[in-house]
C-alpha atoms as a PDB file:
ATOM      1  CA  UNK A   1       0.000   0.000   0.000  1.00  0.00           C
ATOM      2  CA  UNK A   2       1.270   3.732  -0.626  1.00  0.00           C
ATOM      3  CA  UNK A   3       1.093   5.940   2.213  1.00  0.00           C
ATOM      4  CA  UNK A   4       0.457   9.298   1.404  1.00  0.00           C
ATOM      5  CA  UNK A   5      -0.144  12.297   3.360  1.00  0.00           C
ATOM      6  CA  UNK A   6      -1.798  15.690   2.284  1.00  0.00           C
ATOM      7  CA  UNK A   7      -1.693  18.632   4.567  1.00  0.00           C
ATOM      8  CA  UNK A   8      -4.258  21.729   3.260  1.00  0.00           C
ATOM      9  CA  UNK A   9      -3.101  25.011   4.541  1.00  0.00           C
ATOM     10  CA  UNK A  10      -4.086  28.452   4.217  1.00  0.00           C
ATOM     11  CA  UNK A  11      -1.721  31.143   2.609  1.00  0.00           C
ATOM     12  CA  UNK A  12      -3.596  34.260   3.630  1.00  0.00           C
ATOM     13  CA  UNK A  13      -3.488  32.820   7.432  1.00  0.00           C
ATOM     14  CA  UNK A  14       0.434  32.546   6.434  1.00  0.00           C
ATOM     15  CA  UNK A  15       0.540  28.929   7.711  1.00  0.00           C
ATOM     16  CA  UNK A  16       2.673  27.808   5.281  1.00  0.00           C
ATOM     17  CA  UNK A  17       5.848  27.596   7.355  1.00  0.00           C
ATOM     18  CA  UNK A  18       3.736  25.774  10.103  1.00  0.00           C
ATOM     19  CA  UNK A  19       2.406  23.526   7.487  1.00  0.00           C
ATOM     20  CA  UNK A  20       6.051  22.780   6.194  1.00  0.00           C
ATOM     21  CA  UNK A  21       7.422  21.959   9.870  1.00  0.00           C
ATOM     22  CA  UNK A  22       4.598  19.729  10.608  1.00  0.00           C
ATOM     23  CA  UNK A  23       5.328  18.273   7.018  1.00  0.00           C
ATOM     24  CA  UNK A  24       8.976  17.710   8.175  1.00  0.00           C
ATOM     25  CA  UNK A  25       8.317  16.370  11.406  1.00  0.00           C
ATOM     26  CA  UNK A  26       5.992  13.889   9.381  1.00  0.00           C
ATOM     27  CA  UNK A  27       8.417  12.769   6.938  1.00  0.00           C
ATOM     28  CA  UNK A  28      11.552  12.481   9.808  1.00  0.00           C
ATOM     29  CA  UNK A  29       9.224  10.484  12.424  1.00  0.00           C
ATOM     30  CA  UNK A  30       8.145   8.005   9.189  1.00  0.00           C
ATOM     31  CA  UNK A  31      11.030   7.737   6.853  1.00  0.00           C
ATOM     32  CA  UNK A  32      10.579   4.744   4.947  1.00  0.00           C
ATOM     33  CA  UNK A  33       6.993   4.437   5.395  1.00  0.00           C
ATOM     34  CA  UNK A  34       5.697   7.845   4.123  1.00  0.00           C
ATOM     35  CA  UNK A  35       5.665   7.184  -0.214  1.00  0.00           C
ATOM     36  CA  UNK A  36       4.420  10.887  -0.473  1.00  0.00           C
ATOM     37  CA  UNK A  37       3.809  14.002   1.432  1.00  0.00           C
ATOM     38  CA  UNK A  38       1.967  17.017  -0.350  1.00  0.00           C
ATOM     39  CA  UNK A  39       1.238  20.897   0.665  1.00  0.00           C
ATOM     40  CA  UNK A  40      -1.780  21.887  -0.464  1.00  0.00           C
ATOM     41  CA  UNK A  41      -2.054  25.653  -0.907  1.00  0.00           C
ATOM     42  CA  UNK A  42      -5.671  27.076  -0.222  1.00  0.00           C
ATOM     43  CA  UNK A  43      -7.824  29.925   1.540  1.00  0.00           C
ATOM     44  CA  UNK A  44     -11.091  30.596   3.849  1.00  0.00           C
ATOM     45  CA  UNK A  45      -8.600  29.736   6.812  1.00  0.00           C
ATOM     46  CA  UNK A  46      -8.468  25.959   5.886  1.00  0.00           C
ATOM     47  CA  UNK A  47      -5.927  23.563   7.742  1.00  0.00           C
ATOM     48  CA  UNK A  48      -6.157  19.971   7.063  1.00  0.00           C
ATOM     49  CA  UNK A  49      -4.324  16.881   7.503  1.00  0.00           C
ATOM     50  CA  UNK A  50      -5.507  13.929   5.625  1.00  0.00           C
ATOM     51  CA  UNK A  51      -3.856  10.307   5.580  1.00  0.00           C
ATOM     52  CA  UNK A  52      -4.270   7.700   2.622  1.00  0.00           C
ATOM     53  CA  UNK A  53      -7.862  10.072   1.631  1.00  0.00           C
ATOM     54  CA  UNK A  54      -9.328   9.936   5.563  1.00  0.00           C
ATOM     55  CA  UNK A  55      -8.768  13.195   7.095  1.00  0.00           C
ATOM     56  CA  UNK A  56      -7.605  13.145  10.526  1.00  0.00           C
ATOM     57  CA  UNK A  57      -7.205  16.369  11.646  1.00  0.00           C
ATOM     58  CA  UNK A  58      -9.335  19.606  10.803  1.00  0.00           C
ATOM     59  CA  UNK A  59      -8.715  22.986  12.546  1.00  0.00           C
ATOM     60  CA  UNK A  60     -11.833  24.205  11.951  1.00  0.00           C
ATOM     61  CA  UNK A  61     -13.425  20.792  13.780  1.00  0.00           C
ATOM     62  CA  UNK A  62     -10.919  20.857  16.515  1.00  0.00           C
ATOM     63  CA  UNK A  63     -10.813  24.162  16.965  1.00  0.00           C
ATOM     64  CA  UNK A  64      -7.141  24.662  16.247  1.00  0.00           C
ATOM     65  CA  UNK A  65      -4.247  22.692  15.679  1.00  0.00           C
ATOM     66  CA  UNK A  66      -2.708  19.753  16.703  1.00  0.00           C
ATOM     67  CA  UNK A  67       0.236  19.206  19.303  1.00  0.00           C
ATOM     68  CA  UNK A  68       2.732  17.400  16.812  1.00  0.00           C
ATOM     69  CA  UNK A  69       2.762  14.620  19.306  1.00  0.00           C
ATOM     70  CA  UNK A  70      -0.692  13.990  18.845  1.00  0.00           C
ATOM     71  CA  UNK A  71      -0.638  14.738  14.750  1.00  0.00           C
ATOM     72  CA  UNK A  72       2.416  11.812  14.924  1.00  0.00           C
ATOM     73  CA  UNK A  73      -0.308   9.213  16.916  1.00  0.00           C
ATOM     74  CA  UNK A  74      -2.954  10.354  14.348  1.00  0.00           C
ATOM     75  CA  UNK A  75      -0.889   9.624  11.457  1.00  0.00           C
ATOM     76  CA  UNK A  76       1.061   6.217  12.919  1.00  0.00           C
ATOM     77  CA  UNK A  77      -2.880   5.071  13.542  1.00  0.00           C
ATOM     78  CA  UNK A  78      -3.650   5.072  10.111  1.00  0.00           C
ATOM     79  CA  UNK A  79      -0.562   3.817   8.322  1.00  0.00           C
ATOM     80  CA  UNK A  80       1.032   1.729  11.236  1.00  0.00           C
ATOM     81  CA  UNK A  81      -1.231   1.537  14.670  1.00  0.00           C
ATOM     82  CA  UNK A  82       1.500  -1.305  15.854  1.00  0.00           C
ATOM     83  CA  UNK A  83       4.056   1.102  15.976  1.00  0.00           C
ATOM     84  CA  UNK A  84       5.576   2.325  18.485  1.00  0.00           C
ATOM     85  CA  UNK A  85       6.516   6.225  18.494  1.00  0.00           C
ATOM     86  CA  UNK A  86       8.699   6.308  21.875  1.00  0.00           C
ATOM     87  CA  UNK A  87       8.503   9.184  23.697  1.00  0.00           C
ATOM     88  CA  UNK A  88       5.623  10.430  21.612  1.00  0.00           C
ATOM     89  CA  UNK A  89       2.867   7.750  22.711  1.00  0.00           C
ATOM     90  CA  UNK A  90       3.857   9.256  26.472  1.00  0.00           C
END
């Protein structure tokens, strides 16, 4: 299976740099098991995180954004939920 993960930001909010950390963080935590990570550029004060097409995170839903501890757990759940993440699952 390809894991792919798609974050939706918006550029007016300037959340791009947030959006590109969290990406980094991502792609770091799950070398080797992310195939694909894509920023999504977009407006109306949109931040999204979606996983293999199941969005797991949605500021707008949660009312902000996500500790990168807990945006680690959501993502491991969906691609690996054996996985251990260390001090992150603390």
């Amino acid at each position: 299976m390809t894991n792919r993960v798609d974050i939706h930001y918006c550029t007016g909010c300037r959340w791009l740099l947030r959006s590109a950390w969290m990406a980094q963080e991502l792609l770091t935590t799950f070398e080797g098991q992310l195939d694909e990570l894509t920023l999504h550029p977009g407006d109306g004060g949109i931040f999204e995180v979606w996983v293999n097409g199941t969005r797991i995170w949605s500021r707008k839903e949660q009312q902000g954004f996500p500790e990168i501890t807990k945006l680690k757990q959501l993502v491991r759940d969906e691609i690996d939920p054996e996985r251990s993440l260390g001090h992150s699952d603390r």
